[in-house]
C-alpha atoms as a PDB file:
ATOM      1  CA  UNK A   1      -4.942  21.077 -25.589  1.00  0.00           C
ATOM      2  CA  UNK A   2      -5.418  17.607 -26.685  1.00  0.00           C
ATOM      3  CA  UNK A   3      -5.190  17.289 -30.872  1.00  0.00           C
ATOM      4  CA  UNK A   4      -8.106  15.620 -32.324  1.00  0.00           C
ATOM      5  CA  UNK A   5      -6.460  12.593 -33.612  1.00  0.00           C
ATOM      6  CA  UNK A   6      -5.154  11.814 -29.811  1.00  0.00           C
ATOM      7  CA  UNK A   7      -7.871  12.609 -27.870  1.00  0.00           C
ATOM      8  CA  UNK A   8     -10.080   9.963 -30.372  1.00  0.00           C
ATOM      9  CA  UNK A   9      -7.357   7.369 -29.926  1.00  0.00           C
ATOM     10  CA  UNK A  10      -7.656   7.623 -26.270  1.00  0.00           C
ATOM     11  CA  UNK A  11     -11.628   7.277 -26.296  1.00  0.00           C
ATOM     12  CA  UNK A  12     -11.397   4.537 -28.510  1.00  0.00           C
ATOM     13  CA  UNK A  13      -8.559   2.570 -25.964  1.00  0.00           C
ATOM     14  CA  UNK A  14     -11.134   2.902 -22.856  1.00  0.00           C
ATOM     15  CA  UNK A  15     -14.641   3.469 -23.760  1.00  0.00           C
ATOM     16  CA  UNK A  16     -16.843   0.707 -22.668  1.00  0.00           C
ATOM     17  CA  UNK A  17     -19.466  -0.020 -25.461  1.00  0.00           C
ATOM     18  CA  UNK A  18     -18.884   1.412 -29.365  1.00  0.00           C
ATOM     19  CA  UNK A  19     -20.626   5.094 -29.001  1.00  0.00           C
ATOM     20  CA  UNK A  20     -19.144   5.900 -25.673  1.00  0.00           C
ATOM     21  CA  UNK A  21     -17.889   8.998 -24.928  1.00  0.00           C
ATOM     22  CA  UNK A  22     -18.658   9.935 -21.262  1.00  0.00           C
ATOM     23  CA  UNK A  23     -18.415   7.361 -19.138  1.00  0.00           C
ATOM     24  CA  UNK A  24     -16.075   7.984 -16.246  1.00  0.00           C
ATOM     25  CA  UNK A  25     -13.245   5.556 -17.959  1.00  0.00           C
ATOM     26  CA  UNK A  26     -13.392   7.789 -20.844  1.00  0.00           C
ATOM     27  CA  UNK A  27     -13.470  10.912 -19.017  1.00  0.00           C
ATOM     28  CA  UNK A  28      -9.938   9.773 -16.601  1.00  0.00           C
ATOM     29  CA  UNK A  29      -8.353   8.806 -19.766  1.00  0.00           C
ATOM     30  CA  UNK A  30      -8.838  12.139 -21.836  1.00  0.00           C
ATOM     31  CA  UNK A  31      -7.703  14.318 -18.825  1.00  0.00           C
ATOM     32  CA  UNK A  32      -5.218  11.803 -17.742  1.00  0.00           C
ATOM     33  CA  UNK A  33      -3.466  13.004 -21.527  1.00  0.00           C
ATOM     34  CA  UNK A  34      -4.323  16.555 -21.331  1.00  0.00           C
ATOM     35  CA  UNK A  35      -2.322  15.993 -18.118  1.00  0.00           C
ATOM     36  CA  UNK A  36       0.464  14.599 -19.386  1.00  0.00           C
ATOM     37  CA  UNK A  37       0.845  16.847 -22.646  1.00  0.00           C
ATOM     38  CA  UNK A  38       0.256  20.235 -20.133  1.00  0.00           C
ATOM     39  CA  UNK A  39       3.361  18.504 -17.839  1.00  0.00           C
ATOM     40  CA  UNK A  40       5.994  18.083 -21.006  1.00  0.00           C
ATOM     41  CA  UNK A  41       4.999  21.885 -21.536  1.00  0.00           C
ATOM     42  CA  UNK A  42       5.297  22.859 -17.828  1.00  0.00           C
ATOM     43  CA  UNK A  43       8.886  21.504 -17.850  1.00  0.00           C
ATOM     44  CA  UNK A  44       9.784  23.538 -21.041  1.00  0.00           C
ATOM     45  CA  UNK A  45       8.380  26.359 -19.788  1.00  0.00           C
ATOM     46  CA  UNK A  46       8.957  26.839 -15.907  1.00  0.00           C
ATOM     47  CA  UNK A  47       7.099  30.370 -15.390  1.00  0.00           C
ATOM     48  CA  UNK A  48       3.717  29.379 -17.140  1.00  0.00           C
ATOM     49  CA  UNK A  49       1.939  30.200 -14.305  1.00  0.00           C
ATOM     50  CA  UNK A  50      -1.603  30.582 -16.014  1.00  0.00           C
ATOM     51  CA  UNK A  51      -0.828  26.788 -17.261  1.00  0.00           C
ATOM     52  CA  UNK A  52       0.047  25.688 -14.047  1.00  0.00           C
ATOM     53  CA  UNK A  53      -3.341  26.574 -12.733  1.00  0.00           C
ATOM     54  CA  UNK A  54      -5.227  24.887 -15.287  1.00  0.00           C
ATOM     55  CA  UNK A  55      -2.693  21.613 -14.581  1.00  0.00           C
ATOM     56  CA  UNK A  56      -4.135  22.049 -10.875  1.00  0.00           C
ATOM     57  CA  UNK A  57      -7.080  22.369 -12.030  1.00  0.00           C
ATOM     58  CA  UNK A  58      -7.426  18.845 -14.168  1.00  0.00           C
ATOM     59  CA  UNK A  59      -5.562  17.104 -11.160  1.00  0.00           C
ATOM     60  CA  UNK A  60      -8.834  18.231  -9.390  1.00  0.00           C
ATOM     61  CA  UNK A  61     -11.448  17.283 -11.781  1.00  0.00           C
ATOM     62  CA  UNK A  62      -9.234  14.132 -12.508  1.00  0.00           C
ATOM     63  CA  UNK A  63      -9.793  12.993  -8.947  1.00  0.00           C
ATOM     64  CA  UNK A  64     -13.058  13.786  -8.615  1.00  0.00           C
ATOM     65  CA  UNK A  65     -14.444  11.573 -11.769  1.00  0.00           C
ATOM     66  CA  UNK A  66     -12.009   8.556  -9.736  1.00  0.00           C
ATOM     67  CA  UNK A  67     -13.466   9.024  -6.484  1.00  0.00           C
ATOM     68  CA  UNK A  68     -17.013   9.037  -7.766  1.00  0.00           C
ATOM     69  CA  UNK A  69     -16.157   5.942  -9.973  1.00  0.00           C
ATOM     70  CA  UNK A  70     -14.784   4.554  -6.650  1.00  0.00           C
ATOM     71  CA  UNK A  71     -18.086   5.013  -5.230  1.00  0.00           C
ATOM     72  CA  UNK A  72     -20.245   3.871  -7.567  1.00  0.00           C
ATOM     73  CA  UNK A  73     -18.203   0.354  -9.083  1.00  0.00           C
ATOM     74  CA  UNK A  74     -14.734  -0.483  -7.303  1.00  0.00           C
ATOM     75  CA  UNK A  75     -13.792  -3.388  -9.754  1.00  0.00           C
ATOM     76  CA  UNK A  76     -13.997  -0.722 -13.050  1.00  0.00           C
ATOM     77  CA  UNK A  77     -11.969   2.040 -10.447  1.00  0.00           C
ATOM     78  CA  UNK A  78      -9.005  -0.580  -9.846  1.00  0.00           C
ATOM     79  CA  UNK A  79      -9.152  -1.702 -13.040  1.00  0.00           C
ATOM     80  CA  UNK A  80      -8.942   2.320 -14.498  1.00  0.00           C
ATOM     81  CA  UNK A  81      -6.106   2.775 -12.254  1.00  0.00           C
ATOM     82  CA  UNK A  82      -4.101  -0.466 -13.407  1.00  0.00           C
ATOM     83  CA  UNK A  83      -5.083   0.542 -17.298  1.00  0.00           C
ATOM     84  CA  UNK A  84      -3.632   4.360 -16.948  1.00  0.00           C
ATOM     85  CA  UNK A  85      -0.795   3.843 -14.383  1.00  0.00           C
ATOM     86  CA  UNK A  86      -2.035   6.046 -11.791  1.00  0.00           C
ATOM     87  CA  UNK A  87      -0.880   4.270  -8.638  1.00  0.00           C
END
């Protein structure tokens, strides 16, 4: 899991107006760490195998929130995907 302090930081780095907290951006950007913090641990620990599911299970959810962001504006999608590195 994502400590407090982190997962704040992050919203405040991609939200799009002051009180956002669900927007798509926001919503890539959270997982996108919870990603990346559940990886460092995968690599410690090789035969997690109940955190490996979860892992495959953000990867899912992560793509869905880009594809429908894809849909709905392609100029705040490309610009997501520049911001977190995801290409």
């Amino acid at each position: 899991m994502l400590a407090t302090k982190k997962k704040q930081v992050v919203i405040k780095k991609h939200q799009v107006h002051e009180k956002d907290t669900g927007s798509p951006e926001v919503q890539v950007a959270v997982i996108s760490a919870q990603i990346d913090e559940l990886a460092k641990h995968l690599k410690k620990h090789k035969k997690d195998n109940h955190s490996r599911r979860g892992l495959i299970k953000m990867v899912a959810d992560r793509r869905t929130y880009l594809k429908y962001l894809e849909r709905k504006n392609k100029t705040r999608y490309n610009a997501l995907i520049k911001k977190l590195e995801l290409v």
